[in-house]
N, C-alpha and C. Protein backbone atom coordinates (compact mmCIF):
# COMPACT_ATOMS: atom_id res chain seq x y z
N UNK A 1 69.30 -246.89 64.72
CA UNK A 1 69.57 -246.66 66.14
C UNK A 1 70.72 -245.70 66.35
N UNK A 2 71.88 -245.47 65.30
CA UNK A 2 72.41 -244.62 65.47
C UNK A 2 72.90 -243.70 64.49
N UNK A 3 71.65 -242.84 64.48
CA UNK A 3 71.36 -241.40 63.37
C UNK A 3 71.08 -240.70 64.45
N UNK A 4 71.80 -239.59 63.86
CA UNK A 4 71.53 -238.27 64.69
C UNK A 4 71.27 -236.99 63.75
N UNK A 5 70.25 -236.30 64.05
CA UNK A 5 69.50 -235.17 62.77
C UNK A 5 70.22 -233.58 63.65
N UNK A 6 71.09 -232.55 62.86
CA UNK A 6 71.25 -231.91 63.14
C UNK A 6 71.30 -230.74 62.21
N UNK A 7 70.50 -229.97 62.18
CA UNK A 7 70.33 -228.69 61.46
C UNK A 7 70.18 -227.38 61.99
N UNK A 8 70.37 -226.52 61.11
CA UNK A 8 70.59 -225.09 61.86
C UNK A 8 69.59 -224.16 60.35
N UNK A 9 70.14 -222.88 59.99
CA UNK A 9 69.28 -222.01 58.67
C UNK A 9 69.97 -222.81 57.53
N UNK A 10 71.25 -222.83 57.09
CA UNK A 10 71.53 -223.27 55.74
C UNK A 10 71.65 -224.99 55.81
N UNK A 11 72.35 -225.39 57.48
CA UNK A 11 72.40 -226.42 57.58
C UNK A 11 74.14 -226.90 57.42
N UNK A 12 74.84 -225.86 57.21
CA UNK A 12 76.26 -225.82 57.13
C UNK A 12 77.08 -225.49 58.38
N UNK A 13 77.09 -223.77 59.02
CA UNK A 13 77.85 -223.04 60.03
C UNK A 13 77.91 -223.85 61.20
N UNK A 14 76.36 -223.49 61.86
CA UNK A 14 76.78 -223.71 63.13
C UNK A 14 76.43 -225.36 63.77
N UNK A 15 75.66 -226.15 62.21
CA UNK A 15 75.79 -227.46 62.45
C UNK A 15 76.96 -228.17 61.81
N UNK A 16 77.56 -227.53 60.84
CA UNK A 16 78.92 -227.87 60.82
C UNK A 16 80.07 -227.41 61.69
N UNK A 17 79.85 -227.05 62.70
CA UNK A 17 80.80 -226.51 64.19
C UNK A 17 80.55 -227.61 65.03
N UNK A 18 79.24 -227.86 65.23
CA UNK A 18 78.83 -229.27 66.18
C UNK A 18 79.10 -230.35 65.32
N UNK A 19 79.30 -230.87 64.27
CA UNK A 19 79.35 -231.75 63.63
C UNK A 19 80.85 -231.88 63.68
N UNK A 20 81.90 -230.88 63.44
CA UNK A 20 83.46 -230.85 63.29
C UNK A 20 83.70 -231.26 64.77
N UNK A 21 82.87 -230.85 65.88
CA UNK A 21 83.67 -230.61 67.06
C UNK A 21 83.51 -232.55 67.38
N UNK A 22 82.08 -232.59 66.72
CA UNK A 22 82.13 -234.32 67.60
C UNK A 22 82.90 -235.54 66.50
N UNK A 23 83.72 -234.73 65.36
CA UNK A 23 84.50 -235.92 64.95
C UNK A 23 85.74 -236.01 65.62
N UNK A 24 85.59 -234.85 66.08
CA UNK A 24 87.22 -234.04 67.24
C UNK A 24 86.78 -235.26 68.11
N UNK A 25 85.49 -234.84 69.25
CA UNK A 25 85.99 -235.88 70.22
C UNK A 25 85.72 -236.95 69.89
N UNK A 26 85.35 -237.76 68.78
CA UNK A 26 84.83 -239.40 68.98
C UNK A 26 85.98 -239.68 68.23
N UNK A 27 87.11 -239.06 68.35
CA UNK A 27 88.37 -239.32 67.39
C UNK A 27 88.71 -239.72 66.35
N UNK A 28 87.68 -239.28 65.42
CA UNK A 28 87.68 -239.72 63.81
C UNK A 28 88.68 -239.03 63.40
N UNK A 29 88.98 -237.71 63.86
CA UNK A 29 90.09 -236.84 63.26
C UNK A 29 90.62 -236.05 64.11
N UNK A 30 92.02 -236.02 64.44
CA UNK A 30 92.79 -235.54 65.42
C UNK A 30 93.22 -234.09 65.19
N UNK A 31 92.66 -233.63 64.58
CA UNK A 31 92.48 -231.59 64.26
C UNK A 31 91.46 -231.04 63.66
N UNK A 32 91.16 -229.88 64.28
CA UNK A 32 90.40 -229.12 63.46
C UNK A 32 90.03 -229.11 62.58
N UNK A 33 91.31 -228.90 61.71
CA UNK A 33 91.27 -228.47 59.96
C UNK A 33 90.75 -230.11 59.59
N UNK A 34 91.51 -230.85 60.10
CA UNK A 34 90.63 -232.26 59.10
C UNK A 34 89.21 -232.94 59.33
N UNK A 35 88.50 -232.16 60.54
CA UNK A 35 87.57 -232.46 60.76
C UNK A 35 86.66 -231.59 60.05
N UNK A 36 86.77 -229.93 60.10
CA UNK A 36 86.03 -229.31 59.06
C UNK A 36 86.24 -229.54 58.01
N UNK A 37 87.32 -230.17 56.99
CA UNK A 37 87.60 -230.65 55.90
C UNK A 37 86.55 -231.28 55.62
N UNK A 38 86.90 -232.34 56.35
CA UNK A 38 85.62 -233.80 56.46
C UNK A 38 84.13 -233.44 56.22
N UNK A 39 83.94 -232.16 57.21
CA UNK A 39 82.32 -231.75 57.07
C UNK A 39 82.14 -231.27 55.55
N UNK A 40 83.15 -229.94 55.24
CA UNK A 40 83.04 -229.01 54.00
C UNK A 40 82.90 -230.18 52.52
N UNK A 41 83.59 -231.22 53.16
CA UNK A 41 83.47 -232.16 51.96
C UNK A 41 82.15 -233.27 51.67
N UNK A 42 81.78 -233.61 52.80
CA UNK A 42 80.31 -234.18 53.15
C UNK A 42 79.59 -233.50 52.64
N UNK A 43 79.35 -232.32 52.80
CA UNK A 43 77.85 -231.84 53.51
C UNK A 43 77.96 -230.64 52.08
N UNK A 44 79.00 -230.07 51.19
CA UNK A 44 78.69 -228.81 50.07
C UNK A 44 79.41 -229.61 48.95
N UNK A 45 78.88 -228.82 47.72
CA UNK A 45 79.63 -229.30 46.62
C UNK A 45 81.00 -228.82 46.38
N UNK A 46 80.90 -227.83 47.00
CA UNK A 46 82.29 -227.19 46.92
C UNK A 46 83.20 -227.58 47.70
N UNK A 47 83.04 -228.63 48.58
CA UNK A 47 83.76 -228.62 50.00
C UNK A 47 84.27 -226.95 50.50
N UNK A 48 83.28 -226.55 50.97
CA UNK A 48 83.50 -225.39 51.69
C UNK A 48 82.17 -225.25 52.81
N UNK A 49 82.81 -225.93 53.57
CA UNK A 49 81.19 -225.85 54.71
C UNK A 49 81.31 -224.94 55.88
N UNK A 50 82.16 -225.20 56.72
CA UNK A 50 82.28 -223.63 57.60
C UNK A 50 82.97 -223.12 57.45
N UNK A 51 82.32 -221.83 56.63
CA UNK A 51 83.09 -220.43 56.29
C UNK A 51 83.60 -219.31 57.13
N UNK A 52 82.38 -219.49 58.51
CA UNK A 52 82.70 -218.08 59.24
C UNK A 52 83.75 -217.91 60.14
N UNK A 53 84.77 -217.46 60.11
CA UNK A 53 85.88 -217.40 60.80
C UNK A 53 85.49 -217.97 62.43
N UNK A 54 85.03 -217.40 63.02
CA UNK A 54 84.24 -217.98 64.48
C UNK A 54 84.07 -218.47 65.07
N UNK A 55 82.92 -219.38 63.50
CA UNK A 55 82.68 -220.76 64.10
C UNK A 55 83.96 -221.69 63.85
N UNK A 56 85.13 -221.64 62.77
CA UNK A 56 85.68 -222.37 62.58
C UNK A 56 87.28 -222.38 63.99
N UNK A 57 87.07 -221.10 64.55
CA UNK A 57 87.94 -220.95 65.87
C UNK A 57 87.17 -221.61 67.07
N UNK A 58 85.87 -222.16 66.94
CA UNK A 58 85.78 -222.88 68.02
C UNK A 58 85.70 -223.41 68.01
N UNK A 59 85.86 -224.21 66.54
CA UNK A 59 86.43 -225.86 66.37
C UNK A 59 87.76 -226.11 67.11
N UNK A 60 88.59 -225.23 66.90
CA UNK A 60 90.10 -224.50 67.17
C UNK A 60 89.96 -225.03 68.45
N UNK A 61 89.53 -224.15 69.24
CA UNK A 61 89.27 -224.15 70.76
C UNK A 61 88.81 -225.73 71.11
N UNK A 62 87.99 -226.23 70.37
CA UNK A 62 87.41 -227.37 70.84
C UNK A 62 88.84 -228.63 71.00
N UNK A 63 89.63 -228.33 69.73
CA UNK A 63 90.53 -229.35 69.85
C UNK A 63 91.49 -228.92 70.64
N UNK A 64 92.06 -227.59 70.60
CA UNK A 64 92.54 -227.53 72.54
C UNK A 64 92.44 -227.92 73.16
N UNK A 65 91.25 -227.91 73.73
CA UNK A 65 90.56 -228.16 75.63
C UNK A 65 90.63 -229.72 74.82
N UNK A 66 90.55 -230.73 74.54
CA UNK A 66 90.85 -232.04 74.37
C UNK A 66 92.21 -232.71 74.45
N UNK A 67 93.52 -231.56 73.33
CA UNK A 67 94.71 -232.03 74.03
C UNK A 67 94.81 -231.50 75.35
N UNK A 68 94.17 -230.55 75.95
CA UNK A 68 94.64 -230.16 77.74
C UNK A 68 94.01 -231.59 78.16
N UNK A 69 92.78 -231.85 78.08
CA UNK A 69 91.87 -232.90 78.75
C UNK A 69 92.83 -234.14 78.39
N UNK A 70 93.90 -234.54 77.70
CA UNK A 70 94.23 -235.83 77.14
C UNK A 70 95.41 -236.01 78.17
N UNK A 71 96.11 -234.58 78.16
CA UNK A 71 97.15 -234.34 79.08
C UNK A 71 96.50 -234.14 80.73
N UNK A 72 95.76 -234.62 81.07
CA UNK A 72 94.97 -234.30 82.09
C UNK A 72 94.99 -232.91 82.72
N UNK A 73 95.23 -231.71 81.95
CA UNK A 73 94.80 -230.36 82.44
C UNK A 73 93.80 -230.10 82.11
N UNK A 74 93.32 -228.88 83.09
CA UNK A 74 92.09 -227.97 82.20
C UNK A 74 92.15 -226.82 81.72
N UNK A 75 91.50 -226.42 81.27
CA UNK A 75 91.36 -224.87 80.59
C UNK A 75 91.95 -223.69 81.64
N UNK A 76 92.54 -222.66 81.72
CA UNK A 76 93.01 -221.89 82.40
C UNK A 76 91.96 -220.93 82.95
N UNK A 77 91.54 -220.68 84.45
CA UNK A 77 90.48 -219.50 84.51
C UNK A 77 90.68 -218.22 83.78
N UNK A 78 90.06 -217.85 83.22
CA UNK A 78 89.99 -216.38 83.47
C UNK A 78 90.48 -215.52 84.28
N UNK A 79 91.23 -213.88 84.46
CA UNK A 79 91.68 -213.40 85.72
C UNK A 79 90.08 -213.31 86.31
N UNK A 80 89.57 -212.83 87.37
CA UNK A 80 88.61 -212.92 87.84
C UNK A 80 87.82 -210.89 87.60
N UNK A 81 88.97 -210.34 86.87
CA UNK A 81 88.58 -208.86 86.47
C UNK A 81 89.40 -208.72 85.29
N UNK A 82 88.84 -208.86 84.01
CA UNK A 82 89.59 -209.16 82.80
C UNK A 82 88.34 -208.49 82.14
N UNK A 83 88.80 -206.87 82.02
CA UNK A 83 88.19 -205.61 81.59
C UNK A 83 88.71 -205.21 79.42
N UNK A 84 87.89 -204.59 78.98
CA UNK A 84 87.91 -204.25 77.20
C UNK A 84 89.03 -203.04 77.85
N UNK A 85 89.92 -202.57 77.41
CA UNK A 85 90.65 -201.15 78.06
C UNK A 85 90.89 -200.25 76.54
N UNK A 86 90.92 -201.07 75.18
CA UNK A 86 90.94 -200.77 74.00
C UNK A 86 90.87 -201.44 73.18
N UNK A 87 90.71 -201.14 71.77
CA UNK A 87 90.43 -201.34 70.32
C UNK A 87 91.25 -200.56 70.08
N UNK A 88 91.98 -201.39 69.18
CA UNK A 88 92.26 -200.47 67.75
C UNK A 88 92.39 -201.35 66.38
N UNK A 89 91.96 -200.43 65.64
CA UNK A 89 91.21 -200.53 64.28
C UNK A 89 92.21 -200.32 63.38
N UNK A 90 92.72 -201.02 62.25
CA UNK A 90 93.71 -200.70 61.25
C UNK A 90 92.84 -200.67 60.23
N UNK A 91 93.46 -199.84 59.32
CA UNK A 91 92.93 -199.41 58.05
C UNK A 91 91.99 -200.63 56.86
N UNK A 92 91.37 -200.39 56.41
CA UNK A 92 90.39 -201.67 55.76
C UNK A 92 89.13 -202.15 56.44
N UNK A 93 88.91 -201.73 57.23
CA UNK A 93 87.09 -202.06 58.08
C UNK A 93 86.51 -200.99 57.31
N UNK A 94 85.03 -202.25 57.17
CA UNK A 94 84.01 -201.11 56.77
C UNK A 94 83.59 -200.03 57.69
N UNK A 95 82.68 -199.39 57.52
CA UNK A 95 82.21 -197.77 58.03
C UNK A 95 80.95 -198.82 58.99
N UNK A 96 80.98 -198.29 60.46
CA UNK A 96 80.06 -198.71 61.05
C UNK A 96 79.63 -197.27 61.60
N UNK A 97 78.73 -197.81 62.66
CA UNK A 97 78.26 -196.35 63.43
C UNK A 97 78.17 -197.04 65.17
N UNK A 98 78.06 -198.14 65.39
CA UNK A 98 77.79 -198.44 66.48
C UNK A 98 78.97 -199.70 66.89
N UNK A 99 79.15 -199.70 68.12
CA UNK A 99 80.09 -201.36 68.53
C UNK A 99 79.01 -201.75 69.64
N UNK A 100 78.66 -202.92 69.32
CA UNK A 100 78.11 -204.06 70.69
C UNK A 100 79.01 -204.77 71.30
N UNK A 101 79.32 -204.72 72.39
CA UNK A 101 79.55 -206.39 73.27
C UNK A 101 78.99 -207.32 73.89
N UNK A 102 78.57 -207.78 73.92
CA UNK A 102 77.84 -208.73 74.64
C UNK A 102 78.85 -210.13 75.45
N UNK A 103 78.26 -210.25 76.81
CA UNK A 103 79.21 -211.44 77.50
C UNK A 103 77.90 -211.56 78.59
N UNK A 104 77.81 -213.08 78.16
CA UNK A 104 76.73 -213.58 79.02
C UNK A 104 75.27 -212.65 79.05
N UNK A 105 74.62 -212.42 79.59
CA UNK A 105 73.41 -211.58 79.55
C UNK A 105 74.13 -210.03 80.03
N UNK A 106 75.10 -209.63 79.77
CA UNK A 106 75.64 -208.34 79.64
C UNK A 106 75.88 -207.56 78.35
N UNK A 107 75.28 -206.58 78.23
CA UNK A 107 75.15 -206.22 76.62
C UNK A 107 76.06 -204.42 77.09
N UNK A 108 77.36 -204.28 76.25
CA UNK A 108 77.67 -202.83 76.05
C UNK A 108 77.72 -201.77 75.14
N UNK A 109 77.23 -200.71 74.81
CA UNK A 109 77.31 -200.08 73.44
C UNK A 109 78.01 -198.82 73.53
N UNK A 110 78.62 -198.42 72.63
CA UNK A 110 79.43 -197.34 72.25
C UNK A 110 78.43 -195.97 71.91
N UNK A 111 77.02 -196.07 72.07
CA UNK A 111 76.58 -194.88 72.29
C UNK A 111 76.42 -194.80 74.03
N UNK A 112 77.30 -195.78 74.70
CA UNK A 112 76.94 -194.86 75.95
C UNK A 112 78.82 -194.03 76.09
N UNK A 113 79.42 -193.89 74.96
CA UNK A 113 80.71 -194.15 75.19
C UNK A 113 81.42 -192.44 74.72
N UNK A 114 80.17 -191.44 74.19
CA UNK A 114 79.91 -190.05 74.11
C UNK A 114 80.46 -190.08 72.38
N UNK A 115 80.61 -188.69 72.13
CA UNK A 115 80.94 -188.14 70.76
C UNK A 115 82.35 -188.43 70.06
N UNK A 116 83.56 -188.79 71.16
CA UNK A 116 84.85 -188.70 70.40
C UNK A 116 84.83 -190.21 69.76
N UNK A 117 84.59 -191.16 69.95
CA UNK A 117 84.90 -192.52 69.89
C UNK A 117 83.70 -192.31 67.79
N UNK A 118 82.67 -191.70 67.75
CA UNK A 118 81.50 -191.24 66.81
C UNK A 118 82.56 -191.17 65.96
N UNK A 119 83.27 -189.65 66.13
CA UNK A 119 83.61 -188.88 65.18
C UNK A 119 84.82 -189.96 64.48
N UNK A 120 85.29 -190.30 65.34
CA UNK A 120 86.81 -191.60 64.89
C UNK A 120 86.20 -192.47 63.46
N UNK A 121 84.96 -193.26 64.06
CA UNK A 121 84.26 -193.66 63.10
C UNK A 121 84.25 -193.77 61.59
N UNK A 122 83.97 -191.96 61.80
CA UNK A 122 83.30 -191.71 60.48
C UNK A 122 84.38 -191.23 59.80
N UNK A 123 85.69 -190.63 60.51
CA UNK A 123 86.91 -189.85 59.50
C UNK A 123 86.93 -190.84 58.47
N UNK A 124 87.15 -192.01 58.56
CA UNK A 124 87.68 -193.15 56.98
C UNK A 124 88.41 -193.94 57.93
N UNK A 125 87.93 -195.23 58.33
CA UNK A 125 88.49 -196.30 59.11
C UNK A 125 89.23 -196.73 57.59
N UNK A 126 88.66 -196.95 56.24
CA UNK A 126 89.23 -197.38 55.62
C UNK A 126 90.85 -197.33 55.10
N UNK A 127 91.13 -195.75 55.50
CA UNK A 127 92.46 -195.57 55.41
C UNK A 127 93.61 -195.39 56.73
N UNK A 128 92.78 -195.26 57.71
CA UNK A 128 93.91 -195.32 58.76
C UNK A 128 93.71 -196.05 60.09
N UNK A 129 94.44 -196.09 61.14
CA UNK A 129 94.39 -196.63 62.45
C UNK A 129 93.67 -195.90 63.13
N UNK A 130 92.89 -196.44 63.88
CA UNK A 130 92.87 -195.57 65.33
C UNK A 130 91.96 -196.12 66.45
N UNK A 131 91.99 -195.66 67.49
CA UNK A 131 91.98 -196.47 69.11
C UNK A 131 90.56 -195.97 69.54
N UNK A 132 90.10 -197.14 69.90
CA UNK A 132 88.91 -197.16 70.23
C UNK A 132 89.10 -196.97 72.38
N UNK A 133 88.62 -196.18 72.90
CA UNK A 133 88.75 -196.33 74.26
C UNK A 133 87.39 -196.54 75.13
N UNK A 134 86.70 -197.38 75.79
CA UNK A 134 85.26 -197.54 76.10
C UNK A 134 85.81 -196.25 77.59
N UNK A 135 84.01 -195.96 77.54
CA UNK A 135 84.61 -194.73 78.90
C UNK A 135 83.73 -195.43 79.60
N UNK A 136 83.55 -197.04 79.44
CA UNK A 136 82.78 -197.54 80.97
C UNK A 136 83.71 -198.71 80.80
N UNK A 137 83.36 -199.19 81.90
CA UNK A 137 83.81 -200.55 82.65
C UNK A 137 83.19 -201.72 81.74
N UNK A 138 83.95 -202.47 80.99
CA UNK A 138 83.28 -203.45 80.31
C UNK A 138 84.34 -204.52 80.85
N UNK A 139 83.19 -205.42 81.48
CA UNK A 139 83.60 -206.66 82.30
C UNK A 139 83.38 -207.80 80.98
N UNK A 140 84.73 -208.76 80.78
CA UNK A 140 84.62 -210.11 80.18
C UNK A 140 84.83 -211.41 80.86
N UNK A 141 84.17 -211.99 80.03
CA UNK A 141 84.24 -213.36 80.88
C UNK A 141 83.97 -214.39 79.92
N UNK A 142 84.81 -215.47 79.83
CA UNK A 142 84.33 -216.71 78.90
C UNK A 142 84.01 -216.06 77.94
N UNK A 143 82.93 -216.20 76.89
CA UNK A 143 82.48 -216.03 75.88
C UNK A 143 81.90 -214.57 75.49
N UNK A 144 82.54 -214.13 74.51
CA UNK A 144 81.78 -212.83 74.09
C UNK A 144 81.36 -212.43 72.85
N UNK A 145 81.11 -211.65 72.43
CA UNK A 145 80.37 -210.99 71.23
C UNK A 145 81.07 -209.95 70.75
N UNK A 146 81.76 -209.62 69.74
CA UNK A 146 81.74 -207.91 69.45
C UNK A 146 81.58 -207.89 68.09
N UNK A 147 80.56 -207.07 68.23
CA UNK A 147 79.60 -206.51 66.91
C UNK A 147 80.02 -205.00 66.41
N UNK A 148 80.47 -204.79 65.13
CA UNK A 148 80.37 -203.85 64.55
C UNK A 148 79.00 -203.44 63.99
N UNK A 149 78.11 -202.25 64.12
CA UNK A 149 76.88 -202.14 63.48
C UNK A 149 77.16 -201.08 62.48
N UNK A 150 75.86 -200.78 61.40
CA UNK A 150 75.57 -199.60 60.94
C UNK A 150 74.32 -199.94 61.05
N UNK A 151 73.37 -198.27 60.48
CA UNK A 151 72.29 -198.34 60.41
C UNK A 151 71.72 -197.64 59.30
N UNK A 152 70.89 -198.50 58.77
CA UNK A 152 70.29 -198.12 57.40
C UNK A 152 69.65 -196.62 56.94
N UNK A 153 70.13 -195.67 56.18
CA UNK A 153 69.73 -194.93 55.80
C UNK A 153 68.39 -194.70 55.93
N UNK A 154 68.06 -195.18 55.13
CA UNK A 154 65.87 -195.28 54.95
C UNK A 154 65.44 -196.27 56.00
N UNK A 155 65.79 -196.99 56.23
CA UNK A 155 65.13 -198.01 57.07
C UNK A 155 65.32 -197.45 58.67
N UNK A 156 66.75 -197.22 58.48
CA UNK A 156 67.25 -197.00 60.35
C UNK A 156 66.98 -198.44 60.90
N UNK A 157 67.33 -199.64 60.26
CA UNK A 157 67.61 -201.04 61.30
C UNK A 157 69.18 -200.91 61.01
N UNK A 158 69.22 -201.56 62.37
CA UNK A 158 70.49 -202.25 62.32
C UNK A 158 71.30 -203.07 61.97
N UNK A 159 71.97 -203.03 61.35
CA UNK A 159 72.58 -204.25 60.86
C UNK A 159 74.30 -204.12 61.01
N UNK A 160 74.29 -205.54 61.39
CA UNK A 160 75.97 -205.92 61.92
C UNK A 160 76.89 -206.33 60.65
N UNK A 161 77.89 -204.91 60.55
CA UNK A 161 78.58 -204.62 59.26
C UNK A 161 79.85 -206.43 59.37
N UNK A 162 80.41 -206.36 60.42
CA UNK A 162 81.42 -207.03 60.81
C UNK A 162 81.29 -207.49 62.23
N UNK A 163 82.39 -208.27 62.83
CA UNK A 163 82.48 -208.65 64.40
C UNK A 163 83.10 -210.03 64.44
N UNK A 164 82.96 -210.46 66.05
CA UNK A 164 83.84 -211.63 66.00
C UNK A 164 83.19 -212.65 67.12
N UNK A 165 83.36 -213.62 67.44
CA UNK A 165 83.07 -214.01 69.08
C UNK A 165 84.24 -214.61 69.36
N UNK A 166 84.79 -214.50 70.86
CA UNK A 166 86.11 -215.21 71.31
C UNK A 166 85.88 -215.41 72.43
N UNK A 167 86.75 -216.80 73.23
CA UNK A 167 86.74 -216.89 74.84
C UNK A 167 87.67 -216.84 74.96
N UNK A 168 87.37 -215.70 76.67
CA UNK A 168 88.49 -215.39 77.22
C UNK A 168 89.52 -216.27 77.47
N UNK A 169 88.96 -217.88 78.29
CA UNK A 169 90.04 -218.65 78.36
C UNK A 169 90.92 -219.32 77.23
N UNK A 170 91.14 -218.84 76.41
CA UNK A 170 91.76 -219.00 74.97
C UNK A 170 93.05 -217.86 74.82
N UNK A 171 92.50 -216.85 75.46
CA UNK A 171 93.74 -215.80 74.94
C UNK A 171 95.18 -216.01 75.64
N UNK A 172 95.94 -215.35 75.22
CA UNK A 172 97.35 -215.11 75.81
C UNK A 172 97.11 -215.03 77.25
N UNK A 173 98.46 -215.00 77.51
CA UNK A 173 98.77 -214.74 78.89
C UNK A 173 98.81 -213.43 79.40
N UNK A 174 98.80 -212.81 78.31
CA UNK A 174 98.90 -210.86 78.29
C UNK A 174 97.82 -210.73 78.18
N UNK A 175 96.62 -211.46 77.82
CA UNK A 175 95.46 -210.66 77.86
C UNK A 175 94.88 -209.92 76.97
N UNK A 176 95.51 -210.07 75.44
CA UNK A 176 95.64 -209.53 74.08
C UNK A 176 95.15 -210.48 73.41
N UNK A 177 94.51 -209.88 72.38
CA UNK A 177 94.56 -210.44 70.89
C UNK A 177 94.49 -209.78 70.01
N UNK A 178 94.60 -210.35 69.01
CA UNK A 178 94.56 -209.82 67.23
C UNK A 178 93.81 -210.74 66.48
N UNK A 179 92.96 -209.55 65.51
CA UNK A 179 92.51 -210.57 64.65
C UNK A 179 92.80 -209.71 63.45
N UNK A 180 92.99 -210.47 62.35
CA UNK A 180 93.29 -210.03 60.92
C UNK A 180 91.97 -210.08 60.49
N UNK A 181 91.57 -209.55 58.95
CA UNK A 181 90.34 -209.52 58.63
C UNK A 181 90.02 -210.66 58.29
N UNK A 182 90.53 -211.52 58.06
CA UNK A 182 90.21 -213.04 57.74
C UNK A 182 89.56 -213.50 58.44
N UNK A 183 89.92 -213.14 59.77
CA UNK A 183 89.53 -213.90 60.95
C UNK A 183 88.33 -213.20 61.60
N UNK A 184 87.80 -212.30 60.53
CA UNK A 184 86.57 -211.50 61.15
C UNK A 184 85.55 -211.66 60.15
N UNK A 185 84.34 -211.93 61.22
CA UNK A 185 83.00 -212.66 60.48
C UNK A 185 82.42 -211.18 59.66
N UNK A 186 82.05 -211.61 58.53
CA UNK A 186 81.52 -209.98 57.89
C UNK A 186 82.42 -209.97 56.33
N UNK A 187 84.09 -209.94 56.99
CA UNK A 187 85.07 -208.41 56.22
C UNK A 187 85.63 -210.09 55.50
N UNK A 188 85.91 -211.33 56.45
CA UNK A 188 86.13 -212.48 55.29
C UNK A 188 85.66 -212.81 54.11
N UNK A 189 84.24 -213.13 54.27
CA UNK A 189 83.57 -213.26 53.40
C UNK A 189 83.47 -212.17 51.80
N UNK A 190 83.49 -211.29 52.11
CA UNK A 190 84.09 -210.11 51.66
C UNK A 190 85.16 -210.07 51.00
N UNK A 191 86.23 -210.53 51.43
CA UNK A 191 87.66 -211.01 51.03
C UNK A 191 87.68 -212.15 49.89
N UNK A 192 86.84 -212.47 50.70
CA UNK A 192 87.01 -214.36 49.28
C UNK A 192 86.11 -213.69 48.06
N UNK A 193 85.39 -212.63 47.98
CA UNK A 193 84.45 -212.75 47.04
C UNK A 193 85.37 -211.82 46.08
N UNK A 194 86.11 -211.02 46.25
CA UNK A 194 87.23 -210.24 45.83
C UNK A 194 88.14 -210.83 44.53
């Protein structure tokens, strides 16, 4: 009477995100880290169950909005016009050709964004900085997407080199963030195999 079946492709990520988040609230474990512990140790031989930076920040998030909810606050709105204004890229990303955003059924791409943002690209992200500027209006809200792509030589599909997902009501008060490569789905994985 009380089993609950939850699976996803490997049966680890994103059912070990729902699985971490509900030991969070049924209070088996009062953080994050010891609740994905708990899963990585259950559920792989390695105890290593959610790997992707992502999913394991919205475990993050999950145990937030619980101490706000415990303290009887809630989550902070969003400004109600909380626009992308830049990127910038430090040295060590792979070579993409395309950026997606996506927020809610809003999808933005960097080929509507002309030739200078291209050429940045391709100089060697690997060795230096440099600023990504969208030349449209990209509206965020709550939950988003940003996808680094390339596209296959012979094939020409797409495929997403790197990227991240984050909610807005999570960030600073400035309206900033940072992520290190650790903390980016793709370039981590990558890192540990190193």
């Amino acid at each position: 009477k009380k089993v609950a079946v939850i699976h996803c492709k490997a049966g680890k990520g994103r059912t070990g995100l729902v699985v971490a988040a509900h030991l969070l609230h049924s209070g088996k474990y009062a953080t994050s880290r010891e609740s994905l512990h708990h899963f990585g140790f259950a559920r792989t031989h390695n105890a290593k169950g959610v790997t992707i930076p992502s999913q394991q920040r919205w475990v993050a998030m999950y145990e937030q909005y619980l101490i706000l909810k415990a303290a009887g606050q809630s989550l902070p709105s969003p400004p109600r016009q909380m626009s992308l204004e830049r990127m910038q890229l430090c040295g060590g990303v792979p070579r993409f050709d395309e950026i997606v955003i996506t927020c809610g059924t809003n999808e933005w791409s960097s080929k509507n964004w002309g030739a200078n943002w291209t050429e940045k690209s391709r100089e060697g992200i690997a060795t230096k900085s440099i600023a990504i500027v969208p030349s449209e209006d990209i509206e965020l809200m709550k939950d988003i997407h940003i996808a680094f792509n390339k596209r296959g030589k012979v094939s020409g599909k797409k495929k997403r080199v790197f990227g991240c997902w984050l909610n807005m009501q999570f960030l600073n008060d400035d309206g900033k963030f940072k992520l290190s490569g650790q903390e980016l789905d793709g370039i981590a994985r990558k890192m540990r195999q190193q």
